[in-house]
N, C-alpha and C. Protein backbone atom coordinates (compact mmCIF):
# COMPACT_ATOMS: atom_id res chain seq x y z
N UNK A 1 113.00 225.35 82.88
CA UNK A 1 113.64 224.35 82.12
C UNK A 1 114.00 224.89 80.76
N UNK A 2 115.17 224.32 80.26
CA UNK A 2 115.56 225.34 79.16
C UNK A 2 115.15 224.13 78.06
N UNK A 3 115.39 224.41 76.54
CA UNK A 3 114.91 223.82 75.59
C UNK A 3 115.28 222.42 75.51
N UNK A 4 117.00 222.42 75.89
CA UNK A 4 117.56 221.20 75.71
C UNK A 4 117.27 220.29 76.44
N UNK A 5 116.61 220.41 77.83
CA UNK A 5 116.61 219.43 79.02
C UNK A 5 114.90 219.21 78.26
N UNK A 6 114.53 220.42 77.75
CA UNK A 6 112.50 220.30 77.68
C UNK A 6 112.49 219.10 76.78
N UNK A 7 112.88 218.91 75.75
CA UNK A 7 112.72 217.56 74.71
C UNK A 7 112.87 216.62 75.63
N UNK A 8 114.31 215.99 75.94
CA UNK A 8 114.41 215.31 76.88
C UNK A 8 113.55 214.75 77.58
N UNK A 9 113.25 215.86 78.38
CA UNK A 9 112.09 215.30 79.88
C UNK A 9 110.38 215.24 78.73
N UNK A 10 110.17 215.64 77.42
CA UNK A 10 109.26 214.66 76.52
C UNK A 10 109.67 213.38 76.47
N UNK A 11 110.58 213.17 75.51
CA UNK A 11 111.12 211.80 75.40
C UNK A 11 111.03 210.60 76.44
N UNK A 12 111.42 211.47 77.80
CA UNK A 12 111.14 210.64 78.96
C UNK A 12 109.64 210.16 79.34
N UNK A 13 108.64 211.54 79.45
CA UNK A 13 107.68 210.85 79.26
C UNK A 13 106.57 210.06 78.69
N UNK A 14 107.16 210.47 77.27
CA UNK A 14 107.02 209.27 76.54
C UNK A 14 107.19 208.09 76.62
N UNK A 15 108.16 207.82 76.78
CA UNK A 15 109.03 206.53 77.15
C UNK A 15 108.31 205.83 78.49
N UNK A 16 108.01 206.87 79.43
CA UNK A 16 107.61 206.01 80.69
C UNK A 16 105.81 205.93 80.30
N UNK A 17 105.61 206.75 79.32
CA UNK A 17 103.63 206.23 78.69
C UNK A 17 103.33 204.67 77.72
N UNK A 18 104.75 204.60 77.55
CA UNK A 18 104.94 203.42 76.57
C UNK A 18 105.08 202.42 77.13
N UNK A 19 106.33 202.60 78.21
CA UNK A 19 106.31 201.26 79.16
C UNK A 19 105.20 201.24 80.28
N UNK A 20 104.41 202.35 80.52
CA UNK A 20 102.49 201.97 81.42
C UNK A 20 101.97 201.41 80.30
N UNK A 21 102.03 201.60 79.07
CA UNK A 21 100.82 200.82 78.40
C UNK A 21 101.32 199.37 77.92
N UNK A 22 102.79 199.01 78.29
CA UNK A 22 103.56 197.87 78.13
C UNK A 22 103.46 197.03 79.32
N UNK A 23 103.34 197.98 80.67
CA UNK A 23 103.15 197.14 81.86
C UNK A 23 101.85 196.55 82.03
N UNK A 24 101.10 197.16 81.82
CA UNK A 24 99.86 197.09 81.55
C UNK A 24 99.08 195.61 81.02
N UNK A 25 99.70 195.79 79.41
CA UNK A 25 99.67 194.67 78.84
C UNK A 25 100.22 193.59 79.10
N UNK A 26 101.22 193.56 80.07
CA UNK A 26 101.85 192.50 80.60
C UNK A 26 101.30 191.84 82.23
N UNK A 27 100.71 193.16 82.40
CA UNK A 27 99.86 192.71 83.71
C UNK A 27 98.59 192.03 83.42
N UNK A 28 98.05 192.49 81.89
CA UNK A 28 96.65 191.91 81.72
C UNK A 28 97.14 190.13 81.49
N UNK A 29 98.38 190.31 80.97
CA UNK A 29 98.64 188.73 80.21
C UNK A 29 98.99 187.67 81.68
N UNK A 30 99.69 188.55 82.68
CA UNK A 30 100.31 187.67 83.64
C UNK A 30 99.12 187.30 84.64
N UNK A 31 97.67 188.47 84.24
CA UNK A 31 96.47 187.69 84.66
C UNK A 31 95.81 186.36 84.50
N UNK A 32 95.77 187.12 83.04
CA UNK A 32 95.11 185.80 82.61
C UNK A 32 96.14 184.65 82.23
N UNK A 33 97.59 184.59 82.24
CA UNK A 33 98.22 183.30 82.71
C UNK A 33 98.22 182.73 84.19
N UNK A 34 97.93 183.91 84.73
CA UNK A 34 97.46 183.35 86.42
C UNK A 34 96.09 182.49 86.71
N UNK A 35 95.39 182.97 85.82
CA UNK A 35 94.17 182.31 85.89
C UNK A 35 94.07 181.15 84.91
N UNK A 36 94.79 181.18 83.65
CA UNK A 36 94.77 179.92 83.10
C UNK A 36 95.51 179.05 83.92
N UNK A 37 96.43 179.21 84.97
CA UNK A 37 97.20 178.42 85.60
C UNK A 37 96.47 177.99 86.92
N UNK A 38 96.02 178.29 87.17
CA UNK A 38 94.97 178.26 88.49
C UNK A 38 93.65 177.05 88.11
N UNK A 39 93.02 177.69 87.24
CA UNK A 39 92.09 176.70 86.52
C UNK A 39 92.73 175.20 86.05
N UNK A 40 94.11 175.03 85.73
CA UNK A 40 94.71 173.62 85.55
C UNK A 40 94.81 173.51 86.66
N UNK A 41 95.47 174.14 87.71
CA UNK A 41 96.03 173.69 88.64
C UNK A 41 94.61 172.80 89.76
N UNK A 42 93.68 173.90 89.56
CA UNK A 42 92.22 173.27 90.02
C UNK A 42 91.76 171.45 89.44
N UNK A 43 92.06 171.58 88.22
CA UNK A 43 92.10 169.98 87.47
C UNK A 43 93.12 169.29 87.66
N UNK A 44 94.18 169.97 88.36
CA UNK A 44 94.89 168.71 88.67
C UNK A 44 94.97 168.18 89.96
N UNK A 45 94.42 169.22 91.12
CA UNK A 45 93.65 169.54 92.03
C UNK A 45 92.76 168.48 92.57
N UNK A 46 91.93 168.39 91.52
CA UNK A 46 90.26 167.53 91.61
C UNK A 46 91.45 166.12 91.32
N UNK A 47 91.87 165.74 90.49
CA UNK A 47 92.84 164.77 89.93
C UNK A 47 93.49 163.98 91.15
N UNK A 48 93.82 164.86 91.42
CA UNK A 48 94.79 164.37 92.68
C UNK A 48 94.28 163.73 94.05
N UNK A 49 93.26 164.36 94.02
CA UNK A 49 91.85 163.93 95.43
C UNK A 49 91.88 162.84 94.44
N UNK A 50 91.10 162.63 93.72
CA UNK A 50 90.64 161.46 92.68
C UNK A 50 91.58 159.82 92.97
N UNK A 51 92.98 160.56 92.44
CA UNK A 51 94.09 159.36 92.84
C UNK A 51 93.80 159.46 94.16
N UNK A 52 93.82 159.86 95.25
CA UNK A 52 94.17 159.62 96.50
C UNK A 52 93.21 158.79 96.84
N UNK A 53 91.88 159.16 96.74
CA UNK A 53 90.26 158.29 96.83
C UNK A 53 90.34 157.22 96.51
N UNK A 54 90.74 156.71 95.42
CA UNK A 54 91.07 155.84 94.50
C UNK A 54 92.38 154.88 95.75
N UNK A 55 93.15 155.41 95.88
CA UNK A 55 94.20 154.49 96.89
C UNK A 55 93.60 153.92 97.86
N UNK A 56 93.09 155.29 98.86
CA UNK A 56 92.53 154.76 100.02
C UNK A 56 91.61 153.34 100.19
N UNK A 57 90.62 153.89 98.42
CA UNK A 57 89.57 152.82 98.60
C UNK A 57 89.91 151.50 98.09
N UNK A 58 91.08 151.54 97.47
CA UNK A 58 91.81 150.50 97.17
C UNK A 58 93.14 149.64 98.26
N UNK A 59 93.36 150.67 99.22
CA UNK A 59 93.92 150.29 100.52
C UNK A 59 92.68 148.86 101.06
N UNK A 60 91.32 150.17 101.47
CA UNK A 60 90.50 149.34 102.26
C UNK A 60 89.73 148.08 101.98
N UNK A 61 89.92 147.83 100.02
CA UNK A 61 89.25 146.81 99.14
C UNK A 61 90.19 145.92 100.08
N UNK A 62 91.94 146.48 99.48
CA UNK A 62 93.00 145.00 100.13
C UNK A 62 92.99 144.51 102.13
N UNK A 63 92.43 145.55 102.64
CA UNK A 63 91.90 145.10 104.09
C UNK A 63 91.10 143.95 103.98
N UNK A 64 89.97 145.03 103.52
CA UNK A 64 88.72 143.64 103.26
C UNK A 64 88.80 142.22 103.41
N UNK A 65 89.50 142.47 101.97
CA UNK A 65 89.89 140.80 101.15
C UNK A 65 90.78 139.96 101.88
N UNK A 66 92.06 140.43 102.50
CA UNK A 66 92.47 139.89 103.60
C UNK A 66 91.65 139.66 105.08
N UNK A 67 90.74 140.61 105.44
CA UNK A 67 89.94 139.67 106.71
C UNK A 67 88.91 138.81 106.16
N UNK A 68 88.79 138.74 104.99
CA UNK A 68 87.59 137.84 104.92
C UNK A 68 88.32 136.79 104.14
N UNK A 69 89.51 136.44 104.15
CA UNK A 69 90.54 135.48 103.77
C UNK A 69 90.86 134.47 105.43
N UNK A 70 90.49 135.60 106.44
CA UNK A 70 90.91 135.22 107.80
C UNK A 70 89.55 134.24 107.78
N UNK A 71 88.59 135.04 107.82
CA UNK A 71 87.08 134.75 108.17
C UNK A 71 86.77 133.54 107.60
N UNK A 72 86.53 133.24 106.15
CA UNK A 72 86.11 132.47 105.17
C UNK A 72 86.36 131.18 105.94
N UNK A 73 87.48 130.69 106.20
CA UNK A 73 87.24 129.42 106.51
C UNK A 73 87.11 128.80 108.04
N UNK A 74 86.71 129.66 108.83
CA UNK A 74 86.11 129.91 110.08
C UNK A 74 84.28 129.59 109.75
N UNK A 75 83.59 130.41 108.96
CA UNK A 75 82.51 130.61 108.20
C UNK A 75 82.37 128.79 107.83
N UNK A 76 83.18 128.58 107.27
CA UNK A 76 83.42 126.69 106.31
C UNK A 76 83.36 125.78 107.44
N UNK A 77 84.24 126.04 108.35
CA UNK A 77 84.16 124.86 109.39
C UNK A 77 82.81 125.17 110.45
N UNK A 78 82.12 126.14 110.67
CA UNK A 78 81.25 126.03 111.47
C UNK A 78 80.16 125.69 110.34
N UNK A 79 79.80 126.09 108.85
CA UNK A 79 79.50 125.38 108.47
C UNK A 79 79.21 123.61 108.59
N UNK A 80 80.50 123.08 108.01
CA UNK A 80 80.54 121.96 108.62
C UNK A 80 80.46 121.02 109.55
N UNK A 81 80.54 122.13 110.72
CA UNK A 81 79.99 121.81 112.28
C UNK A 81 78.01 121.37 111.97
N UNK A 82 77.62 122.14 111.73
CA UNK A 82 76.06 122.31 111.26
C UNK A 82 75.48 121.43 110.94
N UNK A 83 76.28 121.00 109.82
CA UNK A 83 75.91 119.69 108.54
C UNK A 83 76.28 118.56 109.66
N UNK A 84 77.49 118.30 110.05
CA UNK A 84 77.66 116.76 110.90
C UNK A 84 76.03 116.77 112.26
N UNK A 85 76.15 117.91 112.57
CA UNK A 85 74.85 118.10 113.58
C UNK A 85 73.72 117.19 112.87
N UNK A 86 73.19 118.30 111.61
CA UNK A 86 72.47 117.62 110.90
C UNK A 86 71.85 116.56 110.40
N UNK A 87 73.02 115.17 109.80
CA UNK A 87 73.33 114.08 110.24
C UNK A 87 73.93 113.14 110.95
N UNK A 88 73.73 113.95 112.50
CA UNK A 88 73.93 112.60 113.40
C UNK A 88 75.54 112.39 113.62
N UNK A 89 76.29 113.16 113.03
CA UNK A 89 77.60 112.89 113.28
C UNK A 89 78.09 113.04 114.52
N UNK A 90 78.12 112.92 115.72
CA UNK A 90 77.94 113.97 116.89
C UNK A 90 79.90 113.78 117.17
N UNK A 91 80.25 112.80 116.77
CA UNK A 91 81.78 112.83 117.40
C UNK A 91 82.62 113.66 116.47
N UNK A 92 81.96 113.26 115.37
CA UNK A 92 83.10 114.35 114.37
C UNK A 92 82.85 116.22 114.47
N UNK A 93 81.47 116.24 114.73
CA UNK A 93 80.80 117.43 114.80
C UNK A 93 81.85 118.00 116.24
N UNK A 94 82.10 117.35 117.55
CA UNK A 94 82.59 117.72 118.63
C UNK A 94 84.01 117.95 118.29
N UNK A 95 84.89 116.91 117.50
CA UNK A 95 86.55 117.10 116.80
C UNK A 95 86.11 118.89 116.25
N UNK A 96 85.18 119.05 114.97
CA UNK A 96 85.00 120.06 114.40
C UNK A 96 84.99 121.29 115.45
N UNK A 97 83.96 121.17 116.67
CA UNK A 97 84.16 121.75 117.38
C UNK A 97 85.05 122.71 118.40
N UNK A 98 85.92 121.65 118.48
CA UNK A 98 87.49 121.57 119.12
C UNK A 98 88.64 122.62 117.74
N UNK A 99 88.28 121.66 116.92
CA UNK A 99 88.98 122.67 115.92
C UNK A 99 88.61 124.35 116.13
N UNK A 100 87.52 124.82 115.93
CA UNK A 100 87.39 126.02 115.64
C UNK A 100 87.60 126.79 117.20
N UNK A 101 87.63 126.39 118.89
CA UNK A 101 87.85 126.95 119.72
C UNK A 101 89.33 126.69 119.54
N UNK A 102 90.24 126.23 119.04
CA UNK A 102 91.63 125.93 119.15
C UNK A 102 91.98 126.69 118.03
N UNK A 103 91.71 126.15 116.95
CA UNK A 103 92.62 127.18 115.63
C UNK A 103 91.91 128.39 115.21
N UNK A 104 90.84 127.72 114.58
CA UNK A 104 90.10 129.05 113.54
C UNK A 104 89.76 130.10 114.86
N UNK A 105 88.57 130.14 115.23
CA UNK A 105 88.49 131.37 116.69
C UNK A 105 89.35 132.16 116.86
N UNK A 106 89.88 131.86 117.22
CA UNK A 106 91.42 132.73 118.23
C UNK A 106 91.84 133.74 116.75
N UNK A 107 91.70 133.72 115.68
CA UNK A 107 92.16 134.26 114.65
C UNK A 107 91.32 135.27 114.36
N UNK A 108 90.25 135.30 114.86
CA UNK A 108 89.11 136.19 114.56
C UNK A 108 88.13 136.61 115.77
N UNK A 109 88.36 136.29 116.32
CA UNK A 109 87.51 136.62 117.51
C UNK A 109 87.41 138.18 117.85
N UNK A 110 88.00 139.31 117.07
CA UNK A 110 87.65 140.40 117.90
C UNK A 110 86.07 140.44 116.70
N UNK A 111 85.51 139.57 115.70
CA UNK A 111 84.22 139.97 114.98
C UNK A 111 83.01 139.62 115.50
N UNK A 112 82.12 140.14 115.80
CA UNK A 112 80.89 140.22 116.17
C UNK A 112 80.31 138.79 115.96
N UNK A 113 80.37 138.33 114.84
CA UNK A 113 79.88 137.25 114.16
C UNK A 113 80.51 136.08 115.06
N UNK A 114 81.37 136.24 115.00
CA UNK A 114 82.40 135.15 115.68
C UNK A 114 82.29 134.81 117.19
N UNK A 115 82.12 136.12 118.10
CA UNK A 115 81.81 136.28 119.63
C UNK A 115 80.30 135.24 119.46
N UNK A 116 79.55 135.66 118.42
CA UNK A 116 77.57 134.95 118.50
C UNK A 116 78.18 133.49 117.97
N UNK A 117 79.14 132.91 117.47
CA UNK A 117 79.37 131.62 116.87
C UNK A 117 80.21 131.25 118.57
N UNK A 118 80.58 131.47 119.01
CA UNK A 118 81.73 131.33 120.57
C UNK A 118 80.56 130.85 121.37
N UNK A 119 79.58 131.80 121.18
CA UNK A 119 78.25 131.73 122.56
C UNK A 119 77.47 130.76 121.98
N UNK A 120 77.65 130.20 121.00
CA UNK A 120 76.10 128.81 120.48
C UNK A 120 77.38 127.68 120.83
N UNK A 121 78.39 127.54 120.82
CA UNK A 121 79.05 126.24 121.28
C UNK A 121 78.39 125.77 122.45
N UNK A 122 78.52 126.32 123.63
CA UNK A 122 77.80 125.63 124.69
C UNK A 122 76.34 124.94 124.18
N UNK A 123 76.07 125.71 123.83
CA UNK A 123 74.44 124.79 123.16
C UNK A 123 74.49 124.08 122.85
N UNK A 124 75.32 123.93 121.65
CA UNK A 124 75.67 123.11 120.70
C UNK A 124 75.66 121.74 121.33
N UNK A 125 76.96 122.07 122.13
CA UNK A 125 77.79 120.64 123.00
C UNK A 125 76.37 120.05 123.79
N UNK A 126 75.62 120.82 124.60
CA UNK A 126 74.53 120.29 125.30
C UNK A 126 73.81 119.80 124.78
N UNK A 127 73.41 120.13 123.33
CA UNK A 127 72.50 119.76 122.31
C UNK A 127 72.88 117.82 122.06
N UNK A 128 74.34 117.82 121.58
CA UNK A 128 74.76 116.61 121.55
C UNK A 128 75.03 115.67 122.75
N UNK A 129 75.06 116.65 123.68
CA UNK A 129 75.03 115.58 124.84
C UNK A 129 73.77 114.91 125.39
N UNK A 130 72.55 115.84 125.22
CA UNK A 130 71.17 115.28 125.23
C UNK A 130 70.81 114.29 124.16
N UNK A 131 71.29 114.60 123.02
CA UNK A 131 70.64 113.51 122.31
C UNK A 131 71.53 112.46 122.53
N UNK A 132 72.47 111.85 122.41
CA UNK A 132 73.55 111.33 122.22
C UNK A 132 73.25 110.47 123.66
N UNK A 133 72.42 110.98 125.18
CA UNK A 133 72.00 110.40 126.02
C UNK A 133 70.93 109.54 125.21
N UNK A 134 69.92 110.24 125.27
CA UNK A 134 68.87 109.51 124.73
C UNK A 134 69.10 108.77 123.39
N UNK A 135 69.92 108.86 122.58
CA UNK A 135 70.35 107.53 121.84
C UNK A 135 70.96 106.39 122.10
N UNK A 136 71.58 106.60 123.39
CA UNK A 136 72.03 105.49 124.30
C UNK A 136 71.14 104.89 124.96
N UNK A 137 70.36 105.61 125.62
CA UNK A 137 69.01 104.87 126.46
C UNK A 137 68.32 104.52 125.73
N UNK A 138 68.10 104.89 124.40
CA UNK A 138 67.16 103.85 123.48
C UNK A 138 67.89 102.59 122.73
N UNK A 139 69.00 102.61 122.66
CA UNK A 139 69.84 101.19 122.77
C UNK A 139 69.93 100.64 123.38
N UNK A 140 70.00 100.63 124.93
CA UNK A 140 70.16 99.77 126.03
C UNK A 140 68.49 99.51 126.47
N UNK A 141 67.50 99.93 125.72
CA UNK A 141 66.44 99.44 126.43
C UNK A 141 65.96 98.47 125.13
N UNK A 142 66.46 98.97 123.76
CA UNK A 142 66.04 97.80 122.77
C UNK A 142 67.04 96.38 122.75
N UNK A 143 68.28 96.89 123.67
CA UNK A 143 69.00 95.56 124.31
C UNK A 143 68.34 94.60 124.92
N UNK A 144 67.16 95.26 126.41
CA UNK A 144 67.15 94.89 127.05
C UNK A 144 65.69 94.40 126.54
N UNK A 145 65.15 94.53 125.60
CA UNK A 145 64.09 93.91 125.02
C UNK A 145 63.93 92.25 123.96
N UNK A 146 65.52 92.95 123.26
CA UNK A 146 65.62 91.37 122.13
C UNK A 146 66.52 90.71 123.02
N UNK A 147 67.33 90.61 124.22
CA UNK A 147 68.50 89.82 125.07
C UNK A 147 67.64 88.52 125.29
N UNK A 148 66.60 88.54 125.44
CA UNK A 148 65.63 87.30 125.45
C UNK A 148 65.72 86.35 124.00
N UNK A 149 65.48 86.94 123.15
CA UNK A 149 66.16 86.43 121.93
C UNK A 149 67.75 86.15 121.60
N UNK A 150 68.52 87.01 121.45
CA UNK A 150 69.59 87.20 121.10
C UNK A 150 69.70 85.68 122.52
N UNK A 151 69.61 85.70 123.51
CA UNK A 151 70.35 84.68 124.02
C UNK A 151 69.60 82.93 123.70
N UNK A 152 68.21 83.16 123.46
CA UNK A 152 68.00 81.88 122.51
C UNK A 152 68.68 81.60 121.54
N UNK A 153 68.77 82.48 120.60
CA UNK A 153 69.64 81.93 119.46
C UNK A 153 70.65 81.89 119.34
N UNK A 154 71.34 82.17 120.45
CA UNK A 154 72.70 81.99 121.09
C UNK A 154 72.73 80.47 121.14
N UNK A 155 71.59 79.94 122.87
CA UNK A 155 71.52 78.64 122.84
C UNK A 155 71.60 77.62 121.98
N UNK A 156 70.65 77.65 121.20
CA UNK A 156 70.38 77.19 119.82
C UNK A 156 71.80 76.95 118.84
N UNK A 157 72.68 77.92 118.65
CA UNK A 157 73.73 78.37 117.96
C UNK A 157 74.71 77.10 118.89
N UNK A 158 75.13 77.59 120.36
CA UNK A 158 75.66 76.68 120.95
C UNK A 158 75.00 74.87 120.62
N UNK A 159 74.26 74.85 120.50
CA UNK A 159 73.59 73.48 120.58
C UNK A 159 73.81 73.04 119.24
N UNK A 160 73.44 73.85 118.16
CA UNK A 160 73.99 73.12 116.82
C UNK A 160 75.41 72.78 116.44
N UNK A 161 76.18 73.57 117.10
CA UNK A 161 77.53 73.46 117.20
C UNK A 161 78.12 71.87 118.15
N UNK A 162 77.46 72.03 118.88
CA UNK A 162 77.84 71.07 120.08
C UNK A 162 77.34 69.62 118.98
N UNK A 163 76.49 69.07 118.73
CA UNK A 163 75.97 68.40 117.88
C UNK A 163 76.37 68.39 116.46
N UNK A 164 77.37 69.14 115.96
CA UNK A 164 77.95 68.60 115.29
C UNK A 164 79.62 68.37 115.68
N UNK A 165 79.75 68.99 116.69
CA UNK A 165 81.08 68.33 117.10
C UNK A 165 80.71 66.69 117.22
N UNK A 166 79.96 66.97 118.28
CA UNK A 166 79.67 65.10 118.32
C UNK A 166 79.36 63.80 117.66
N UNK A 167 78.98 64.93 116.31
CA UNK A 167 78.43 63.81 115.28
C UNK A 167 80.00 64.14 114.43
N UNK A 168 80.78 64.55 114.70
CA UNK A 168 82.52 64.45 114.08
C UNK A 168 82.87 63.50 114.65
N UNK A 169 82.60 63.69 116.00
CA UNK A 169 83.78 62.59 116.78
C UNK A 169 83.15 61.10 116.62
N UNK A 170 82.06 60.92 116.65
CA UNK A 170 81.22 59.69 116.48
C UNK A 170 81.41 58.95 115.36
N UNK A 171 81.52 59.55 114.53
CA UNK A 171 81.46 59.24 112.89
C UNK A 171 83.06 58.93 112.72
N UNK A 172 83.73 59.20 113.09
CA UNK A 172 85.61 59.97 112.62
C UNK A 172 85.68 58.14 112.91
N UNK A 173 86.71 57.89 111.91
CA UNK A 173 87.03 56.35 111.70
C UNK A 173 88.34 56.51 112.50
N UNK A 174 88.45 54.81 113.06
CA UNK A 174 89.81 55.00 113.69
C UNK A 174 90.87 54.22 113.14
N UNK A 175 91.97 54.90 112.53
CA UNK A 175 92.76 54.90 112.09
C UNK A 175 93.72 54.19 113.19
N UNK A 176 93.79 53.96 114.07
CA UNK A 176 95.09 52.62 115.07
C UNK A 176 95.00 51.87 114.65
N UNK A 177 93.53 51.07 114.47
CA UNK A 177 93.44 49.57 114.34
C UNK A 177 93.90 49.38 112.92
N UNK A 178 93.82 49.74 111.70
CA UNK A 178 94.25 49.30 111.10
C UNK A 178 96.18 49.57 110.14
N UNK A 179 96.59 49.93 111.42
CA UNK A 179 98.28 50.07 111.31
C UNK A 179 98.41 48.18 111.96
């Protein structure tokens, strides 16, 4: 190599020692912007699960609240079925009855709760049909106890009546004779 090309091919490698210790430094920086970018990207990462968690469990809150919007007053009327039981209501308790195999039920019936409320109706109904017997047979036998009375003072009733018709007509002035 002669003198003129020898500088040169210095200069050159100079030039290419300057841009390794330039690449270099640009590789250390495009590291650690890789890694500062990675580390956000990780927080926005976690962030993002976060919102999504956050939806889902806010999806399944608005499920919820809508089946137990279904439920709730299914829950109210067998309630109220309970209470008429309770006191003796037995005809309104059976309407109540009717209600919830006709409307409310059918709306909910694939719930557990609801199938065990389906299976106590039969009871239920038998329940009122036993007593509801025997509240009849204890009326017709306390009939058949005061009818001995009740038809005396029937008599009696007839007889005071009759006796004062007669003491009307007996008494009643007659008004022909003196036209």
């Amino acid at each position: 190599m002669c003198n003129f090309h020898h500088q040169g091919f210095v200069d050159a490698i100079t030039e290419l020692l300057k841009v390794r210790a330039d690449a270099e430094k640009l590789k250390v920086q495009v590291t650690d912007t890789n890694r500062r970018l990675q580390e956000a990207g990780k927080e926005v990462l976690a962030q993002t699960e976060e919102v999504i968690q956050s939806r889902l469990q806010q999806r399944n809150i608005t499920t919820v609240v809508e089946k137990l919007q279904l439920c709730l007053p299914v829950l109210e009327m067998y309630s109220k079925l309970k209470e008429q039981m309770n006191v003796r209501r037995y005809y309104s308790a059976l309407k109540t009855m009717e209600q919830l195999e006709n409307i409310y039920f059918p709306r909910v019936s694939q719930y557990r709760f609801c199938q065990i409320m389906i299976g106590n109706l039969p009871k239920l109904r038998e329940e009122i049909k036993g007593i509801s017997m025997s509240d009849l047979k204890d009326f017709l036998e306390s009939i058949r106890k005061h009818s001995d009375k009740i038809g005396e003072m029937a008599m009696k009733q007839v007889n005071i009546l009759k006796c004062s018709i007669l003491k009307y007509y007996s008494v009643k002035p007659d008004y022909n004779n003196h036209i």
